[in-house]
C-alpha atoms as a PDB file:
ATOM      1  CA  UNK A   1     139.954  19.649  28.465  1.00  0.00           C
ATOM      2  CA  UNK A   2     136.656  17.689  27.450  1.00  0.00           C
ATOM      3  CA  UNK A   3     137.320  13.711  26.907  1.00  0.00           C
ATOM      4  CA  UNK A   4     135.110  11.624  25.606  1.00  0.00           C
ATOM      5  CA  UNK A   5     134.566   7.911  24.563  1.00  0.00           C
ATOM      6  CA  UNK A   6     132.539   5.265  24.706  1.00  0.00           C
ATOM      7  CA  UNK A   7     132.835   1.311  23.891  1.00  0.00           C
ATOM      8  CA  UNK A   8     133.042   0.188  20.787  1.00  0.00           C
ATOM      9  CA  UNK A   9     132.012   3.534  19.387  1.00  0.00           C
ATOM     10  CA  UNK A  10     134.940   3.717  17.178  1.00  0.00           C
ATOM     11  CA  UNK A  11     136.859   6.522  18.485  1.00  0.00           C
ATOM     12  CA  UNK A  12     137.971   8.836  20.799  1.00  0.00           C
ATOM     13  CA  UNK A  13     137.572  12.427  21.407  1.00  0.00           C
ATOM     14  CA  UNK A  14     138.985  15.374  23.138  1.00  0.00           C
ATOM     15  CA  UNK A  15     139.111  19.323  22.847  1.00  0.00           C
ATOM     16  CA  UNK A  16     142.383  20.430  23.550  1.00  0.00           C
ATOM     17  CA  UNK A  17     144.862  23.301  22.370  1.00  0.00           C
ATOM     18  CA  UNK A  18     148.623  22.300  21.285  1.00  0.00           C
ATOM     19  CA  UNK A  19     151.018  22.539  19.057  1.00  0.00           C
ATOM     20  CA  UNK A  20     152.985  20.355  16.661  1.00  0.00           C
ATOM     21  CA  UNK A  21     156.332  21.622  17.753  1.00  0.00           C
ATOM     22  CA  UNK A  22     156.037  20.205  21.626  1.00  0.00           C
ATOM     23  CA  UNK A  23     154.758  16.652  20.585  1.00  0.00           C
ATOM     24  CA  UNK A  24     156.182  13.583  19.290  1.00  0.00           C
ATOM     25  CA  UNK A  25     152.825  12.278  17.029  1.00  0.00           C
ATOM     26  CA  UNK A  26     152.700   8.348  17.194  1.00  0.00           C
ATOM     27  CA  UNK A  27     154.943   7.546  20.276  1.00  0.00           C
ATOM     28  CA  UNK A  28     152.026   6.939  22.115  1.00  0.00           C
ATOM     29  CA  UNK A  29     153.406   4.961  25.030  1.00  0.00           C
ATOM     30  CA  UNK A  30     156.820   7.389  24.994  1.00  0.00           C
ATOM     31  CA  UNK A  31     159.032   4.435  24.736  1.00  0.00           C
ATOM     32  CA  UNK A  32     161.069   7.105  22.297  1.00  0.00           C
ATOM     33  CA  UNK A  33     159.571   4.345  19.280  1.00  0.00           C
ATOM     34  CA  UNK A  34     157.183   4.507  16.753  1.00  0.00           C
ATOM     35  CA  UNK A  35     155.788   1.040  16.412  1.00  0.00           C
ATOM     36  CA  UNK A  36     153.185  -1.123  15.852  1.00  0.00           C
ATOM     37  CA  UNK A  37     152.649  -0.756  19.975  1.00  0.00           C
ATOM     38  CA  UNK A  38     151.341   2.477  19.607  1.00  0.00           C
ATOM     39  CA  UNK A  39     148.972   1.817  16.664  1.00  0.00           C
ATOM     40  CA  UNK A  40     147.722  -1.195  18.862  1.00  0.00           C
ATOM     41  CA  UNK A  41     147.345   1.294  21.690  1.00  0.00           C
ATOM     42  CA  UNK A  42     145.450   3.604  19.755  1.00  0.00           C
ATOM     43  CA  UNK A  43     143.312   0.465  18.184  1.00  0.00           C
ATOM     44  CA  UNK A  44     142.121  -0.780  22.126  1.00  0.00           C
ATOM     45  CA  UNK A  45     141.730   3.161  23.050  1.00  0.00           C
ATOM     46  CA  UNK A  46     138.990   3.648  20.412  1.00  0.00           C
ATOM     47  CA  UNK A  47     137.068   0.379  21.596  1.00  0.00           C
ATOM     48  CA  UNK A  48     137.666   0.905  25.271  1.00  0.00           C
ATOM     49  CA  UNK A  49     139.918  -1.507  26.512  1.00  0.00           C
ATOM     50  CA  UNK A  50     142.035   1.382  27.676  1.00  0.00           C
ATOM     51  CA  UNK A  51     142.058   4.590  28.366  1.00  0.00           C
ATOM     52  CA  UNK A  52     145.095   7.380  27.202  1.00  0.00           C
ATOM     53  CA  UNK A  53     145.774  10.245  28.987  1.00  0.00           C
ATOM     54  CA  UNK A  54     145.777  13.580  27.556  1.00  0.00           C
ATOM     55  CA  UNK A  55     149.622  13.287  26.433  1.00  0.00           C
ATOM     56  CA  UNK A  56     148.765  10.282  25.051  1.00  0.00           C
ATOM     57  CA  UNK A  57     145.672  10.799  23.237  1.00  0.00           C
ATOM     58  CA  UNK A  58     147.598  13.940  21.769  1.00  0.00           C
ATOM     59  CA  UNK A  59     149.884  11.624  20.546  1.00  0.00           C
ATOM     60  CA  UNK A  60     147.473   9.526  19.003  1.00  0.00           C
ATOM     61  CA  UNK A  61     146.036  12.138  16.800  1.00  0.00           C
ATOM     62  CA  UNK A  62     148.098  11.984  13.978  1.00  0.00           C
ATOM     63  CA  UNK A  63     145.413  13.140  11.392  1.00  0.00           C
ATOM     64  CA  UNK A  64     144.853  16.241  14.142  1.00  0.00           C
ATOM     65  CA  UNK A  65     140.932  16.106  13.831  1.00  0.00           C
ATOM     66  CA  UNK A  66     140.324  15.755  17.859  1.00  0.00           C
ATOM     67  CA  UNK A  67     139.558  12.265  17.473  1.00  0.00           C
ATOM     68  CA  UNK A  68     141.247   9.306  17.436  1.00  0.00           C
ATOM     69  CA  UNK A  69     140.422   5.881  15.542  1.00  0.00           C
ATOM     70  CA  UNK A  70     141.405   3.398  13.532  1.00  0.00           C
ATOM     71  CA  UNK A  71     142.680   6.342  10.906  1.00  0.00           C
ATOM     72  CA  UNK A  72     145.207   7.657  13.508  1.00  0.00           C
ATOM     73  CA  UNK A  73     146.540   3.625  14.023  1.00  0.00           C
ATOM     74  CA  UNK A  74     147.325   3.360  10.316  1.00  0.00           C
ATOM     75  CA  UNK A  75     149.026   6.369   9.899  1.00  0.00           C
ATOM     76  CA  UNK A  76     151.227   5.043  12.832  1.00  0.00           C
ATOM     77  CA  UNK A  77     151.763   1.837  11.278  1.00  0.00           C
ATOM     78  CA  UNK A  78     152.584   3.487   7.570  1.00  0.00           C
ATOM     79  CA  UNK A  79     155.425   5.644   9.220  1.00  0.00           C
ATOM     80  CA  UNK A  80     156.485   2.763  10.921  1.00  0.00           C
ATOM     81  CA  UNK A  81     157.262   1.143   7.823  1.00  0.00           C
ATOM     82  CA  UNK A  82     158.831   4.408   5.745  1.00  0.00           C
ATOM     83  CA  UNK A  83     155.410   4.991   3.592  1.00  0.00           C
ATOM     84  CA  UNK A  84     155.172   8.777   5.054  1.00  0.00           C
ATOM     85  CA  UNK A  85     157.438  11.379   6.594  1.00  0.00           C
ATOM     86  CA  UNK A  86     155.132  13.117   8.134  1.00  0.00           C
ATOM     87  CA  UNK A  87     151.879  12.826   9.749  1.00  0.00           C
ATOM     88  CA  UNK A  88     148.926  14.871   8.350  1.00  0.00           C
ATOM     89  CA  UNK A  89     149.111  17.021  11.627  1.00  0.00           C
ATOM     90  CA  UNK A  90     152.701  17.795  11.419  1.00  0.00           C
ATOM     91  CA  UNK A  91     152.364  19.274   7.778  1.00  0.00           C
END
């Protein structure tokens, strides 16, 4: 696993093998939610003011690119409010 970020760069990154079958995308703090939390984790991830751990950062990537950013933090907040099903990873 290769992580790698750096403040205020924008995003994330992280080269890792999974699949979308043993992940719940968007519940990035596993409170069994998916809220505007997690987008705001996600958010203070890509500008360093904390740091996810692998599950977490897996979680993140809902677009599934290896990266996350503010991208990732809508597409938490638009399933959050019933504007998609599924995230562009899942499909």
């Amino acid at each position: 696993v290769t992580a790698n970020s750096a403040i205020g760069s924008g995003e994330q990154k992280v080269e890792i093998g999974h699949t979308a079958t043993d992940i719940s995308y968007g519940d990035v703090n596993s409170d069994g939610k998916i809220n505007a939390v997690d987008a705001l984790e996600v958010l203070k991830a890509t500008v360093g003011k904390v740091k996810l751990t692998e599950e977490q950062f897996i979680k993140a990537d809902t677009d599934g690119n290896g990266k996350i950013n503010a991208v990732d933090a809508l597409y938490i907040l638009k399933k959050t409010v019933n504007k998609i099903d599924k995230f562009p990873v899942e499909k």
